[in-house]
Protein backbone atom coordinates (compact mmCIF):
# COMPACT_ATOMS: atom_id res chain seq x y z
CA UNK A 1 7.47 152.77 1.43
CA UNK A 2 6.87 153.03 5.10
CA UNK A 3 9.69 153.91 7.23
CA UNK A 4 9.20 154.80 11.05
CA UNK A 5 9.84 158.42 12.08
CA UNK A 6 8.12 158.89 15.20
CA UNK A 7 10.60 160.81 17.20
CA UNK A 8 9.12 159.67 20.49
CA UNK A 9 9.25 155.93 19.74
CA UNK A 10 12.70 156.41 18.38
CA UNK A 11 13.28 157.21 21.97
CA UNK A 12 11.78 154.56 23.32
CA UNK A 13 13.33 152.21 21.46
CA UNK A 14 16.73 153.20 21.94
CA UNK A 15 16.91 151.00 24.70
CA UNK A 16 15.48 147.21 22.38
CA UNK A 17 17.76 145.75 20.90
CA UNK A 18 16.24 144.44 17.01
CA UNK A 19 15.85 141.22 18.16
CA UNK A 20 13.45 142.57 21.30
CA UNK A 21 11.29 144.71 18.97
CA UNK A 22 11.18 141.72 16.45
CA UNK A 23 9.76 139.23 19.62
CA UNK A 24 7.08 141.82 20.66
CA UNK A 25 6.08 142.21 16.91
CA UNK A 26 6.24 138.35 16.12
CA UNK A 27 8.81 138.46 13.16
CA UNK A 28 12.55 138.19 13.03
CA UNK A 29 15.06 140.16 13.75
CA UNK A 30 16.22 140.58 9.94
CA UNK A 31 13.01 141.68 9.00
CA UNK A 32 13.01 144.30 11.99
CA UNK A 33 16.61 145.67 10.27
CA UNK A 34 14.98 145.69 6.59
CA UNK A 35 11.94 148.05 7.70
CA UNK A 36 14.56 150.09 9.43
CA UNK A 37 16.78 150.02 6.54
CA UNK A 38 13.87 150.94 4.28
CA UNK A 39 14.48 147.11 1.99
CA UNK A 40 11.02 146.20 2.82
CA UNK A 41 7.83 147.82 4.08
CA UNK A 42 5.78 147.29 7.36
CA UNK A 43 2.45 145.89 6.93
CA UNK A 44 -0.51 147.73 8.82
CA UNK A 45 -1.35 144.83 11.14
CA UNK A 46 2.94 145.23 11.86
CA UNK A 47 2.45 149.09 12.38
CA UNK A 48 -1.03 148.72 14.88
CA UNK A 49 1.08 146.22 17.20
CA UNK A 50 4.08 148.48 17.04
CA UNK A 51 1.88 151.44 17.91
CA UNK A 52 0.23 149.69 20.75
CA UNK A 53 3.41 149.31 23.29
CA UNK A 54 4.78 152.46 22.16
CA UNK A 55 1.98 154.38 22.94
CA UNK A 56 1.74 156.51 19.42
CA UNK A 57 -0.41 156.04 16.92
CA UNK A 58 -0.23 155.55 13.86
CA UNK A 59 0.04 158.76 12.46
CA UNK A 60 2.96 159.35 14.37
CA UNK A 61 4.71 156.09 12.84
CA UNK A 62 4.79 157.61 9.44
CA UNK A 63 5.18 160.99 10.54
CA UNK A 64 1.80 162.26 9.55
CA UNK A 65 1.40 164.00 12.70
CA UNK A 66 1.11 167.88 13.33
CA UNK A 67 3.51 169.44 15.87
CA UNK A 68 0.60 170.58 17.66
CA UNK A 69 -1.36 167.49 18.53
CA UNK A 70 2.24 165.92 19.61
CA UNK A 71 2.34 169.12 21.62
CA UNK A 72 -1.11 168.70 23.26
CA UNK A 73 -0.57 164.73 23.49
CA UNK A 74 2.56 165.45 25.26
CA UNK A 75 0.71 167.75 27.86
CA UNK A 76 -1.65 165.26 28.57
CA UNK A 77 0.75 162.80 28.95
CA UNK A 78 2.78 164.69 31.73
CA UNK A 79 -0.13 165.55 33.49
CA UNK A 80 -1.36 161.78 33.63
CA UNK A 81 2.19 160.85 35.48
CA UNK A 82 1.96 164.21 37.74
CA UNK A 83 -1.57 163.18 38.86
CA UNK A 84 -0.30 159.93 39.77
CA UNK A 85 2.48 161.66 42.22
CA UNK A 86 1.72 161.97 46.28
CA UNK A 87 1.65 165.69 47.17
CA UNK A 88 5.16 165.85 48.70
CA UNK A 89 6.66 164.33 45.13
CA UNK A 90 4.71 167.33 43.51
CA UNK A 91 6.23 169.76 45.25
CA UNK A 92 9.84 168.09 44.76
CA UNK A 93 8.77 168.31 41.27
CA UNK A 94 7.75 171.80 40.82
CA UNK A 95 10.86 173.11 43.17
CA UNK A 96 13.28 170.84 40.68
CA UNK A 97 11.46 172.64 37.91
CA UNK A 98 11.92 176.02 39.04
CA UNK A 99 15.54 175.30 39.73
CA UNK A 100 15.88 174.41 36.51
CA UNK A 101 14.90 177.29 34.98
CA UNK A 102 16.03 179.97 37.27
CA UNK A 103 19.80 177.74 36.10
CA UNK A 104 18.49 178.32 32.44
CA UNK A 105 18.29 181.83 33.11
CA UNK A 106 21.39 182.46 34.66
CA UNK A 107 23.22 180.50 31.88
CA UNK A 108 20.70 182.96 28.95
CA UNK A 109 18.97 179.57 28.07
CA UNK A 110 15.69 180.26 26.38
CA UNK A 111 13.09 179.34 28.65
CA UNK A 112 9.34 178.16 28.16
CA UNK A 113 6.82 176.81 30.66
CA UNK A 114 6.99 176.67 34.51
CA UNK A 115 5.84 179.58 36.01
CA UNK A 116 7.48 180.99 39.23
């Protein structure tokens, strides 16, 4: 049985309702709630459209995938929308980070990442 686990497109699709997901995918809306209910499983061709607008593959769908490619794929990600940001949003970017952390800090929140 195939049941999705990708964390990330869990997240994503937090905010589609069944009936949205079922649209994009070409199938109904009860047949959206039995994958997710584990009654029935997806087929591939299902899984490759689902991957496509959630921007995982397929791996990630049935939870094949090791923390660190998600890790590296995650990294890439972020730096694809920061190289996409004017220079002054940068900066507002990297000063909201280093807020952040010096709050983490202060609070004895672990901290990983942004150096200062």
């Amino acid at each position: 049985m195939i049941v999705i686990v990708c964390q990330a497109s869990e997240e994503m699709l937090l905010d589609l309702s069944q009936s949205d997901v079922a649209k994009a995918l070409h199938v109904t809306r009860g047949f959206i709630s039995n994958v997710e209910n584990g009654r029935v499983n997806m087929a591939m061709r299902l899984m490759v459209y689902y991957a496509r607008p959630m921007h995982v593959s397929l791996d990630e769908i049935v939870g094949l995938t090791d923390k660190q490619y998600l890790s590296t794929a995650l990294d890439h990600e972020i730096m694809e929308e920061v190289s996409q940001l004017s220079l002054e949003e940068k900066h507002k970017l990297l000063t909201q980070l280093r807020t952040d952390k010096k709050n983490k800090e202060a609070k004895g929140e672990a901290v990983t990442g942004v150096d200062t």
